[in-house]
Protein backbone atom coordinates (compact mmCIF):
# COMPACT_ATOMS: atom_id res chain seq x y z
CA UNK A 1 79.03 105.10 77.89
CA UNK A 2 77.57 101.91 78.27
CA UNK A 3 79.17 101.01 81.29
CA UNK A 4 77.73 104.39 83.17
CA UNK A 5 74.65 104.08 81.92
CA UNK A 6 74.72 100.53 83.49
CA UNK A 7 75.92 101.40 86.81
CA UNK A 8 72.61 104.23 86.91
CA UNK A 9 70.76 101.51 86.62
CA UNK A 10 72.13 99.20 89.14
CA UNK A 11 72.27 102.61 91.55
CA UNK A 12 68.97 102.82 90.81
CA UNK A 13 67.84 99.79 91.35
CA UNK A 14 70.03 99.19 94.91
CA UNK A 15 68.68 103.17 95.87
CA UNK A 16 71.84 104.82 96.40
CA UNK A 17 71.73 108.46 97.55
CA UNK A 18 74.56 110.20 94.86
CA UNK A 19 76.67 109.00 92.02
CA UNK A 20 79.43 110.70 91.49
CA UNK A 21 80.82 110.63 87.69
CA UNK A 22 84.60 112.01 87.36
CA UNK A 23 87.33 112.96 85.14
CA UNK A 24 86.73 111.25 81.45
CA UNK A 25 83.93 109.77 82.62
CA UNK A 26 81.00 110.16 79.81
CA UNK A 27 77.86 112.29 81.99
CA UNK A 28 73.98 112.58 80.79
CA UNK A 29 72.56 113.31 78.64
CA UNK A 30 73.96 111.31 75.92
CA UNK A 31 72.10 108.10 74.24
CA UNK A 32 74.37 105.11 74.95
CA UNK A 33 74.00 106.25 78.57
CA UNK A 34 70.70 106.21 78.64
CA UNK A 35 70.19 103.32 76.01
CA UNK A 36 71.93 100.87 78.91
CA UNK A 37 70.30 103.24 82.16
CA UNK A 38 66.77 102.91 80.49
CA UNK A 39 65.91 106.22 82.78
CA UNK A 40 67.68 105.52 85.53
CA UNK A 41 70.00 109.12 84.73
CA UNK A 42 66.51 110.64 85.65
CA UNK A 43 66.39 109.05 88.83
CA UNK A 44 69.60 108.77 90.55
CA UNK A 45 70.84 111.45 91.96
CA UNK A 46 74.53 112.77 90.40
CA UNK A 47 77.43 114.95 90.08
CA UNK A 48 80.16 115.73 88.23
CA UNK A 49 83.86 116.52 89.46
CA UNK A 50 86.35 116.89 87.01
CA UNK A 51 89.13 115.24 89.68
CA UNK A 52 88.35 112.48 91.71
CA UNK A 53 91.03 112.34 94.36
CA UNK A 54 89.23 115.81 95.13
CA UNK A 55 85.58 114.12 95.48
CA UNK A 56 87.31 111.51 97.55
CA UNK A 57 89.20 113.93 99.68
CA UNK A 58 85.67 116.07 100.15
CA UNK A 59 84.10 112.91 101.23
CA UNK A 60 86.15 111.72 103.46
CA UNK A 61 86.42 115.35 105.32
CA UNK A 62 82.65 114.64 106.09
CA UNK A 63 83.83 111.61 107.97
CA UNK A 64 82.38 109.33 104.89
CA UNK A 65 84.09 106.01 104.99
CA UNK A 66 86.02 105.63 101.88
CA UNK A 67 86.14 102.32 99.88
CA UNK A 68 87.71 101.44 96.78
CA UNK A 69 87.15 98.54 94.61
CA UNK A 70 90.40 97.53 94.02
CA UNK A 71 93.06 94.75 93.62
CA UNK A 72 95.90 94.64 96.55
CA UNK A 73 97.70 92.90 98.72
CA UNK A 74 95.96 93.83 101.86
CA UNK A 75 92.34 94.01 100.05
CA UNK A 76 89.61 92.68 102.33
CA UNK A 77 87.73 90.05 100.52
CA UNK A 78 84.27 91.84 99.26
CA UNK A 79 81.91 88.49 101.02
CA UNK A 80 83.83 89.78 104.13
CA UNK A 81 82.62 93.05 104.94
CA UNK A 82 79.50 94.23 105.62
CA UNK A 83 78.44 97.85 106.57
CA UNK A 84 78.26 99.22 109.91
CA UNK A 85 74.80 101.01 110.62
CA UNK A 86 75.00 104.56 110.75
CA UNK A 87 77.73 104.41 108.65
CA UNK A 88 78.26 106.36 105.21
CA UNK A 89 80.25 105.14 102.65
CA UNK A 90 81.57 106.17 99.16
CA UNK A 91 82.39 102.80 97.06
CA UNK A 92 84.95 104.30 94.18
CA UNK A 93 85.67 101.76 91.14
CA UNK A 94 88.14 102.72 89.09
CA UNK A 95 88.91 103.21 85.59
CA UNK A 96 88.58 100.21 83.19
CA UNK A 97 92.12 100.06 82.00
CA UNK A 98 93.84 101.56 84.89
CA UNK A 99 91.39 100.57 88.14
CA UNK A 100 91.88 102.96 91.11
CA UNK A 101 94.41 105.92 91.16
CA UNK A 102 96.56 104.78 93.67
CA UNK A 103 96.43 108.46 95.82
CA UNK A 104 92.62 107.57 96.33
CA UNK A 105 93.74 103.71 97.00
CA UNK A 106 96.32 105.59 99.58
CA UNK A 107 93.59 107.46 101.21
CA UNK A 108 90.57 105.16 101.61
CA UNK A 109 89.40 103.30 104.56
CA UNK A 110 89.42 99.88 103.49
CA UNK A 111 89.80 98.35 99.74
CA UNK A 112 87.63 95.78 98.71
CA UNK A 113 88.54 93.09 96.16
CA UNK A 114 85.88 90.64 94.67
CA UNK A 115 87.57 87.08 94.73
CA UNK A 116 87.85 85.57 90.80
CA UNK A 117 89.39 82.10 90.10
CA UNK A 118 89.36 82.61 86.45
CA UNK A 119 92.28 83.35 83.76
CA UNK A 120 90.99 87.08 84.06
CA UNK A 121 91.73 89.02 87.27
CA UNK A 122 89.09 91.56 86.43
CA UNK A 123 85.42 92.03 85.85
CA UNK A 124 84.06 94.53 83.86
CA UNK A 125 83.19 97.71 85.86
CA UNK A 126 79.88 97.94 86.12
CA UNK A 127 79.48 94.46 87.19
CA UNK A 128 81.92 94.77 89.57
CA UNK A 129 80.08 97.88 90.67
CA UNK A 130 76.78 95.71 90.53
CA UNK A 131 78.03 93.01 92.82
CA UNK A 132 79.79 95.18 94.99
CA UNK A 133 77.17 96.82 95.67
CA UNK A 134 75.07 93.83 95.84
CA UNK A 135 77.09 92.62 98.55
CA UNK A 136 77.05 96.35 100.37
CA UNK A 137 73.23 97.31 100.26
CA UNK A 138 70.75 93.99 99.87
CA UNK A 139 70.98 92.82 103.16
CA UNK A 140 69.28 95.73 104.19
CA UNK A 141 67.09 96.06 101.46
């Protein structure tokens, strides 16, 4: 709960349009949420869909660009890309344990990895969501 209420408040703060919470993912109103969000669940718009391959496949029927935040062999480095303008995109980061269902890895547009020289080959999501999006949305801030 934590973690989501986190990446509210890091939506919130880079003003992205929807967050999209799926599956297990815990949803407002609950108080670790909004303990870490500190409001932000009041500000960002979001939705819930109980399947996320779904969402994803929705999305990318509207001709949004689809990109996961995921570990692979043909992952772009994350300081690599930068959005196109009049692009949309949908940035999808996975599950803490299990990352990215590999159907949505299957159908996305591009998968981003964030590079890590450490023991750990992982971050924890939302500051992988954080610098991802970072790396996606301050230039044109």
């Amino acid at each position: 709960m934590y973690n989501v209420g986190a990446v509210f408040r890091t939506c919130d703060a880079f003003l992205v349009k929807k967050l999209f919470l799926c599956g297990i993912t815990g949803r407002p109103p609950h108080p670790e949420i909004s303990k870490t969000a500190l409001g932000a669940e009041e500000s960002v718009r979001w939705d819930y869909r109980e399947d996320a391959l779904t969402a994803v496949r929705e999305m990318k029927e509207r001709g949004v660009k689809i990109c996961v935040l995921e570990q692979t062999h043909s992952s772009l480095p994350l300081n690599q890309f930068s959005i196109k303008e009049g692009e949309e995109y949908l940035l999808v980061a996975g599950n803490e344990v299990e990352g990215v269902n590999q159907e949505i890895v299957d159908l996305s547009d591009l998968v981003l990895e964030i590079p890590q020289h450490g023991v750990k080959h992982s971050l924890n999501v939302s500051v992988s969501v954080g610098i991802a999006l970072w790396q996606m949305l301050a230039p044109g801030l």
